[in-house]
C-alpha atoms as a PDB file:
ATOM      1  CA  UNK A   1      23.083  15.170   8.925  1.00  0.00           C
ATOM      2  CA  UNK A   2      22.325  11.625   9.222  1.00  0.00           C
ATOM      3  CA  UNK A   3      20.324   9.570   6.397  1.00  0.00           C
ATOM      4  CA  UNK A   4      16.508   9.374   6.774  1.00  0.00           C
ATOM      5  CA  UNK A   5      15.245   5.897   7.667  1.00  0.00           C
ATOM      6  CA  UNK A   6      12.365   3.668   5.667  1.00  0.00           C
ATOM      7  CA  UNK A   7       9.613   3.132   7.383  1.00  0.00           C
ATOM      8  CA  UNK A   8       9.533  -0.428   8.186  1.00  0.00           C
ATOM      9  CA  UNK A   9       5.853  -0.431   8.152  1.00  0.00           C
ATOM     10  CA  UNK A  10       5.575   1.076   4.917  1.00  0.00           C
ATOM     11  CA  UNK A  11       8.173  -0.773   3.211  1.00  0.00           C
ATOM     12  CA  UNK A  12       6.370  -4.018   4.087  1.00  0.00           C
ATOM     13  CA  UNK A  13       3.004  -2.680   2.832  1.00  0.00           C
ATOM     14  CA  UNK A  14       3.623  -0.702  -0.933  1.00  0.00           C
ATOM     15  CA  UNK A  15       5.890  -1.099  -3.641  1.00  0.00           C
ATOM     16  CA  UNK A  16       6.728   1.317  -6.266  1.00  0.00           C
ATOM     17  CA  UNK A  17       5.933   0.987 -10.168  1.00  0.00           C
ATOM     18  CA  UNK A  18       8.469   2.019 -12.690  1.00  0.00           C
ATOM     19  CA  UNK A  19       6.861   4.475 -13.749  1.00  0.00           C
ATOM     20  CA  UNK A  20       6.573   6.127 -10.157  1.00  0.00           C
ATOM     21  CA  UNK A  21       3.286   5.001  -8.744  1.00  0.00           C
ATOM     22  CA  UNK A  22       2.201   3.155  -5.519  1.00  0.00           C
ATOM     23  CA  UNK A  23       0.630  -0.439  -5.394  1.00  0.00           C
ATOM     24  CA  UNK A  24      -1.077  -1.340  -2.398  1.00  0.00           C
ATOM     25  CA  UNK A  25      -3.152  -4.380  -0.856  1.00  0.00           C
ATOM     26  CA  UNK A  26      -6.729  -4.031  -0.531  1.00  0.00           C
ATOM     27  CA  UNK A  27      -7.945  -3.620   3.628  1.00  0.00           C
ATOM     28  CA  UNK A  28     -10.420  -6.227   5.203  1.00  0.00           C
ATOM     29  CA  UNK A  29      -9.238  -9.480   3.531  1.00  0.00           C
ATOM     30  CA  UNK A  30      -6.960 -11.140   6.358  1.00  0.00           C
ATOM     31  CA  UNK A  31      -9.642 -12.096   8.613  1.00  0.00           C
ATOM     32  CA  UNK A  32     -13.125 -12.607   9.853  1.00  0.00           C
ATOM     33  CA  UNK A  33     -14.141 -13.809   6.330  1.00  0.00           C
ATOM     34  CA  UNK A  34     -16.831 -16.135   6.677  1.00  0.00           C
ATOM     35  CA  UNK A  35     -19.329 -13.275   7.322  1.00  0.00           C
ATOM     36  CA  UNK A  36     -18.017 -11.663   3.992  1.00  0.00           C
ATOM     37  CA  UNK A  37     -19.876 -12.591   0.326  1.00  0.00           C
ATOM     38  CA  UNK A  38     -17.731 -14.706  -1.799  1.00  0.00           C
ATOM     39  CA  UNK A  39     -17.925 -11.545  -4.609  1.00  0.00           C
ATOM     40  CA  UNK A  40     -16.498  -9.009  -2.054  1.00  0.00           C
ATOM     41  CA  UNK A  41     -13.762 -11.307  -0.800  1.00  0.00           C
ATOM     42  CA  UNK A  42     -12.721 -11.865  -4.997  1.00  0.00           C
ATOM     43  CA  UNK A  43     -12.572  -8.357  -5.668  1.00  0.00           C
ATOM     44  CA  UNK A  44     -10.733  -7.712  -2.665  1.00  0.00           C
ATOM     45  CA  UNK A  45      -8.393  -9.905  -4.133  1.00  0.00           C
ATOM     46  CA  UNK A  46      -5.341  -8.811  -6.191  1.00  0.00           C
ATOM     47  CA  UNK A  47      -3.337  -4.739  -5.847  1.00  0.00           C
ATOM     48  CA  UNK A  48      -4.506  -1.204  -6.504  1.00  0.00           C
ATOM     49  CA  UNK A  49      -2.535   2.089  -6.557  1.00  0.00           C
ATOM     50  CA  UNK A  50      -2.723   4.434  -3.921  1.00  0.00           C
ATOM     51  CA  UNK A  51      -4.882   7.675  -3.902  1.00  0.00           C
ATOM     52  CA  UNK A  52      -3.062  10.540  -5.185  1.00  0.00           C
ATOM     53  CA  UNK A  53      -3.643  12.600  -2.375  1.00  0.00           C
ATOM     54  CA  UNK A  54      -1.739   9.928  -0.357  1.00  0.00           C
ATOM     55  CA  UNK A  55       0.858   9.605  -2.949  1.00  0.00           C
ATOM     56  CA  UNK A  56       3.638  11.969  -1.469  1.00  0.00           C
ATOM     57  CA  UNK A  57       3.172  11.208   2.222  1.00  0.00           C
ATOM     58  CA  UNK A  58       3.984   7.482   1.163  1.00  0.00           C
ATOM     59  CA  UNK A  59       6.441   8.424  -0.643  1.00  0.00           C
ATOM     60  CA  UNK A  60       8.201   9.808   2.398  1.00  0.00           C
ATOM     61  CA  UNK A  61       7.527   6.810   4.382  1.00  0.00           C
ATOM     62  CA  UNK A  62       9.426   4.719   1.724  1.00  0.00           C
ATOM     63  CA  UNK A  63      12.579   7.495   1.326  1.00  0.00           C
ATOM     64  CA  UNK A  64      11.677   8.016  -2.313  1.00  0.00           C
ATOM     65  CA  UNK A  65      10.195  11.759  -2.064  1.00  0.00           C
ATOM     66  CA  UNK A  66      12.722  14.970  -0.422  1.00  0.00           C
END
């Protein structure tokens, strides 16, 4: 049987912590921002993790999970 591919979208979108999580970008911050409030556009700034329900179909995406 033949290896399972990454998901090219995924691997450009989420890394993996060390200790097994998922970082991810925040949505809405790549364009149309001069209608947004300067205080929504800063704390759309910076990485979060991704929801645990999420977690393992990510996973998947990225070849880490079976």
């Amino acid at each position: 049987m033949p290896k399972m591919k990454t998901h090219s979208g995924a691997k450009k979108r989420f890394r993996l912590t060390a200790t097994g999580l998922i970082k991810r970008k925040h949505a809405y911050k790549s364009h149309i921002l001069t209608k947004k409030e300067t205080k929504q556009k800063r704390n759309l700034t910076g990485t979060t993790l991704v929801h645990k329900s999420d977690m393992v179909r990510v996973k998947r995406m990225l070849g880490t999970h079976k």
